[in-house]
Structures are given as C-alpha cells and as structure tokens.
Protein backbone atom coordinates (compact mmCIF):
# COMPACT_ATOMS: atom_id res chain seq x y z
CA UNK A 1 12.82 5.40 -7.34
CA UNK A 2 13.78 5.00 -10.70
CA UNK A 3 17.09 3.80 -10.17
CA UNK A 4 15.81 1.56 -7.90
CA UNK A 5 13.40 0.13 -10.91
CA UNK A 6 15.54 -0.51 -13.17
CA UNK A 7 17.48 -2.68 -10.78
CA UNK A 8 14.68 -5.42 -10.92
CA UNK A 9 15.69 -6.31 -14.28
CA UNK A 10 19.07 -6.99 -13.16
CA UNK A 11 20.08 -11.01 -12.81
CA UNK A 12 20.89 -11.19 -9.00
CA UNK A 13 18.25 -8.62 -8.40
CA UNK A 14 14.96 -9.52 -9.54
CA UNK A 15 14.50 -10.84 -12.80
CA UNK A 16 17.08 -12.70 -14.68
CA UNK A 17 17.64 -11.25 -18.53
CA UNK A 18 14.40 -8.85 -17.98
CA UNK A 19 14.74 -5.99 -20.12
CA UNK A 20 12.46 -2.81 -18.44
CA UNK A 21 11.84 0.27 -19.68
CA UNK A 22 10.79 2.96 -16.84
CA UNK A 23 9.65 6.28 -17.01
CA UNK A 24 8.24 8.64 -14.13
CA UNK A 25 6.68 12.15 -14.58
CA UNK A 26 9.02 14.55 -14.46
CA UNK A 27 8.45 16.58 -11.42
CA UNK A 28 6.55 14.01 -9.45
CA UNK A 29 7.13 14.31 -5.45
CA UNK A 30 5.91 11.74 -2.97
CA UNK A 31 6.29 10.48 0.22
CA UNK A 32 8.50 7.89 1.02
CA UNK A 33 6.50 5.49 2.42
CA UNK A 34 4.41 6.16 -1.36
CA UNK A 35 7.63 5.21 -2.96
CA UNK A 36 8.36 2.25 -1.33
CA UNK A 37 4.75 0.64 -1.81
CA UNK A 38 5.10 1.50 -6.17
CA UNK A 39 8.21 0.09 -5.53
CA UNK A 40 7.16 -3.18 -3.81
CA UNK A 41 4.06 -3.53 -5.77
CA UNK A 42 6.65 -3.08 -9.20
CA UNK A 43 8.74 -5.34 -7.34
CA UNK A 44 6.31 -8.64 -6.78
CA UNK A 45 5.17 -8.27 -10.51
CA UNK A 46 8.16 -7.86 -11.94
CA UNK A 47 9.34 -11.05 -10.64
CA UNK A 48 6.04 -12.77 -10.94
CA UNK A 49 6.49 -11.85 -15.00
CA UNK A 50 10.36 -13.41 -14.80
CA UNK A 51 9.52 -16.32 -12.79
CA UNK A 52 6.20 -17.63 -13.56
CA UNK A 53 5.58 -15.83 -17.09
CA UNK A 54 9.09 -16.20 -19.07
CA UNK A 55 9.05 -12.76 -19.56
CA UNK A 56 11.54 -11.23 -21.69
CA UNK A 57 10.77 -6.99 -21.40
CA UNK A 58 8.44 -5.02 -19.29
CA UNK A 59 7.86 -1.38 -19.36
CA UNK A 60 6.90 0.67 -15.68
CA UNK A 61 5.48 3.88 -15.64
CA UNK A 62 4.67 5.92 -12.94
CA UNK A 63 2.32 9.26 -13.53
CA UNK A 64 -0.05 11.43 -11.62
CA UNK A 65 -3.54 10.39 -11.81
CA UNK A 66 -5.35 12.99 -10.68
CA UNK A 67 -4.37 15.94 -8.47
CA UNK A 68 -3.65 13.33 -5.27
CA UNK A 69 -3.17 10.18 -7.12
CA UNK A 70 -0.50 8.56 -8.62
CA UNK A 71 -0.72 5.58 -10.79
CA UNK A 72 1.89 2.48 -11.56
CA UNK A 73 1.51 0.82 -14.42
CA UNK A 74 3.42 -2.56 -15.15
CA UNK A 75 3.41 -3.98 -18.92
CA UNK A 76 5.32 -7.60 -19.74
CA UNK A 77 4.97 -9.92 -22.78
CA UNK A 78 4.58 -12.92 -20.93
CA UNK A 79 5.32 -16.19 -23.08
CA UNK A 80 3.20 -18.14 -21.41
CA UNK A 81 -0.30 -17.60 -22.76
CA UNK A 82 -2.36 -19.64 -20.60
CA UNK A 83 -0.94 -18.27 -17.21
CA UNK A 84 -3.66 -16.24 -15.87
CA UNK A 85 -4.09 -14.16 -12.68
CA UNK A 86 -4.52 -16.51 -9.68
CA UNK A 87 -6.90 -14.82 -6.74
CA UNK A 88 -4.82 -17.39 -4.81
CA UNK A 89 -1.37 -16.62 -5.82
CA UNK A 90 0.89 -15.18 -2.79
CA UNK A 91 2.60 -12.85 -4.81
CA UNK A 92 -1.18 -10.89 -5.62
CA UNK A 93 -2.43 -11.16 -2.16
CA UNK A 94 0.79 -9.20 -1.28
CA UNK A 95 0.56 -5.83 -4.12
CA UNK A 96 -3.56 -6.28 -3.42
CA UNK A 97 -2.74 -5.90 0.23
CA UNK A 98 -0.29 -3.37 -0.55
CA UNK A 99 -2.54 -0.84 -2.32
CA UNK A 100 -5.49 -1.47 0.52
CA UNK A 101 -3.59 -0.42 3.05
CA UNK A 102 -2.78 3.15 1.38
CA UNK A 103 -6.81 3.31 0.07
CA UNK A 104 -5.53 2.55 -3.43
CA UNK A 105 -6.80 -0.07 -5.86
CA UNK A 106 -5.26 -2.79 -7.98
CA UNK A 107 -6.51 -3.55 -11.97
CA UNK A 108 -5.51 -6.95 -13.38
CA UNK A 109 -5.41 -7.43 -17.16
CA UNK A 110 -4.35 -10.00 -19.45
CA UNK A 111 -5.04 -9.05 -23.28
CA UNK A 112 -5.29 -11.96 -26.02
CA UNK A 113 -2.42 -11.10 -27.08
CA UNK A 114 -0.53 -12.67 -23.88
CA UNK A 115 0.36 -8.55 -22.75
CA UNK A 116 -0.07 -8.92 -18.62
CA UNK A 117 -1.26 -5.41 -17.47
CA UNK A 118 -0.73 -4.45 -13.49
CA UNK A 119 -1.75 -1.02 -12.88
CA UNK A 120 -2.13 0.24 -9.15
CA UNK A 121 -3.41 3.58 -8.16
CA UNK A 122 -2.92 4.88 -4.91
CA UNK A 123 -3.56 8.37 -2.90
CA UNK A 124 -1.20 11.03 -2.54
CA UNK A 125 -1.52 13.52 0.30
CA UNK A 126 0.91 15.87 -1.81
CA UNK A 127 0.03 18.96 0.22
CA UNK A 128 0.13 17.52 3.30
CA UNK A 129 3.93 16.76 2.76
CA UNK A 130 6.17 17.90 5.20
CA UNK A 131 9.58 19.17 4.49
CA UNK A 132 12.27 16.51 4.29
CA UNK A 133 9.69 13.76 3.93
CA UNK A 134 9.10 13.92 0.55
CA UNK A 135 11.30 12.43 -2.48
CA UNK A 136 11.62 13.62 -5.94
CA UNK A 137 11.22 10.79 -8.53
C-alpha cells in the first residue's frame, strides 16, 4: 500500500511534481478490499490537491484508530486559498461514497492557513480476517 502511495506523486501517475510524504503503522494488517478503499480515497484527493489546488507536497498517513479502525489522513498546502470543499464536486461524492459503503466517515478541513485536511476513518474487522486475505502495510 505504501508503494502504491507514493506512486500518486509521480507525473504520469497522479499528480504532476507532487512531493508526498507517507507513513503507515508499522505492523498494520488489513483486508484488501480496506486497502484498496485508503487507497482510492488517497487517490481522488491527491489529485484533487494537484489539479484543482496547485499543490506542491502532501503528507499521507495511515494509523490505527482504535482497536477496529483505521484512519487516513491526507495533508497538502494548496496554493490556492480560496478553493474550498465543494458538496458538489465529483471527486468528494466519490471518497464520501467510498467511506459509506465500508460504515466509515469522511472529515473535511481547510485551515486559514490554506493547509487542506482529508481524513477518513473506516472499520476494520481485524479478527475476523481470514488467512491469505489480509495484507501487511
């Protein structure tokens, strides 16, 4: 999952010139399918920050939240100051949907200093796991 992260700040792979910092507990096993929803939730953000913000950095962390919750959070110093977060916008109907589906839930920020905060939380069924199915990150 990490590898996969990083990736997004790669021109020809998500962002273009989008330096991102990620960390992930060490230790941290989840399900695939919880994997691929940080990863698409990271993913539409991400780009949202390289596209529509003129991001330049963003940092991605990934922790446990809470003995069957994990939590993504997704920093970026957007340039543009005025952009705000658009109930209407495709690209947060899609991670909102995203962490509904799973019985997670989505936080929004924007702090005056032009910082736009993502941060996602979603359930983990860590003991229900069964073998093979789950993926160290």
């Amino acid at each position: 999952l990490a590898v996969a992260l990083r990736a997004l700040g790669e021109p020809g792979v998500g962002a273009e010139r989008l330096r991102l910092d990620v960390a992930i507990d060490g230790g941290l096993e989840l399900p695939a399918r919880t994997c691929l929803n940080l990863y698409r939730i990271a993913e539409e953000a991400v780009g949202r920050a390289a596209r529509r913000l003129q991001a330049t950095s963003a940092r991605i962390r990934i922790e446990r939240a809470g003995p069957a919750m994990v939590r993504l959070e997704i920093a970026c110093d957007g340039q543009d100051r005025s952009a705000r977060f658009d109930p209407a916008d495709l690209w947060l109907r899609t991670i909102q949907y995203r962490a509904e589906i799973t019985g997670g839930r989505l936080e929004l920020r924007t702090a005056a200093d032009g910082t736009h905060r993502v941060a996602c939380e979603l359930p983990v069924e860590i003991n229900r796991i069964p073998t093979g199915e789950a993926v160290r990150v």
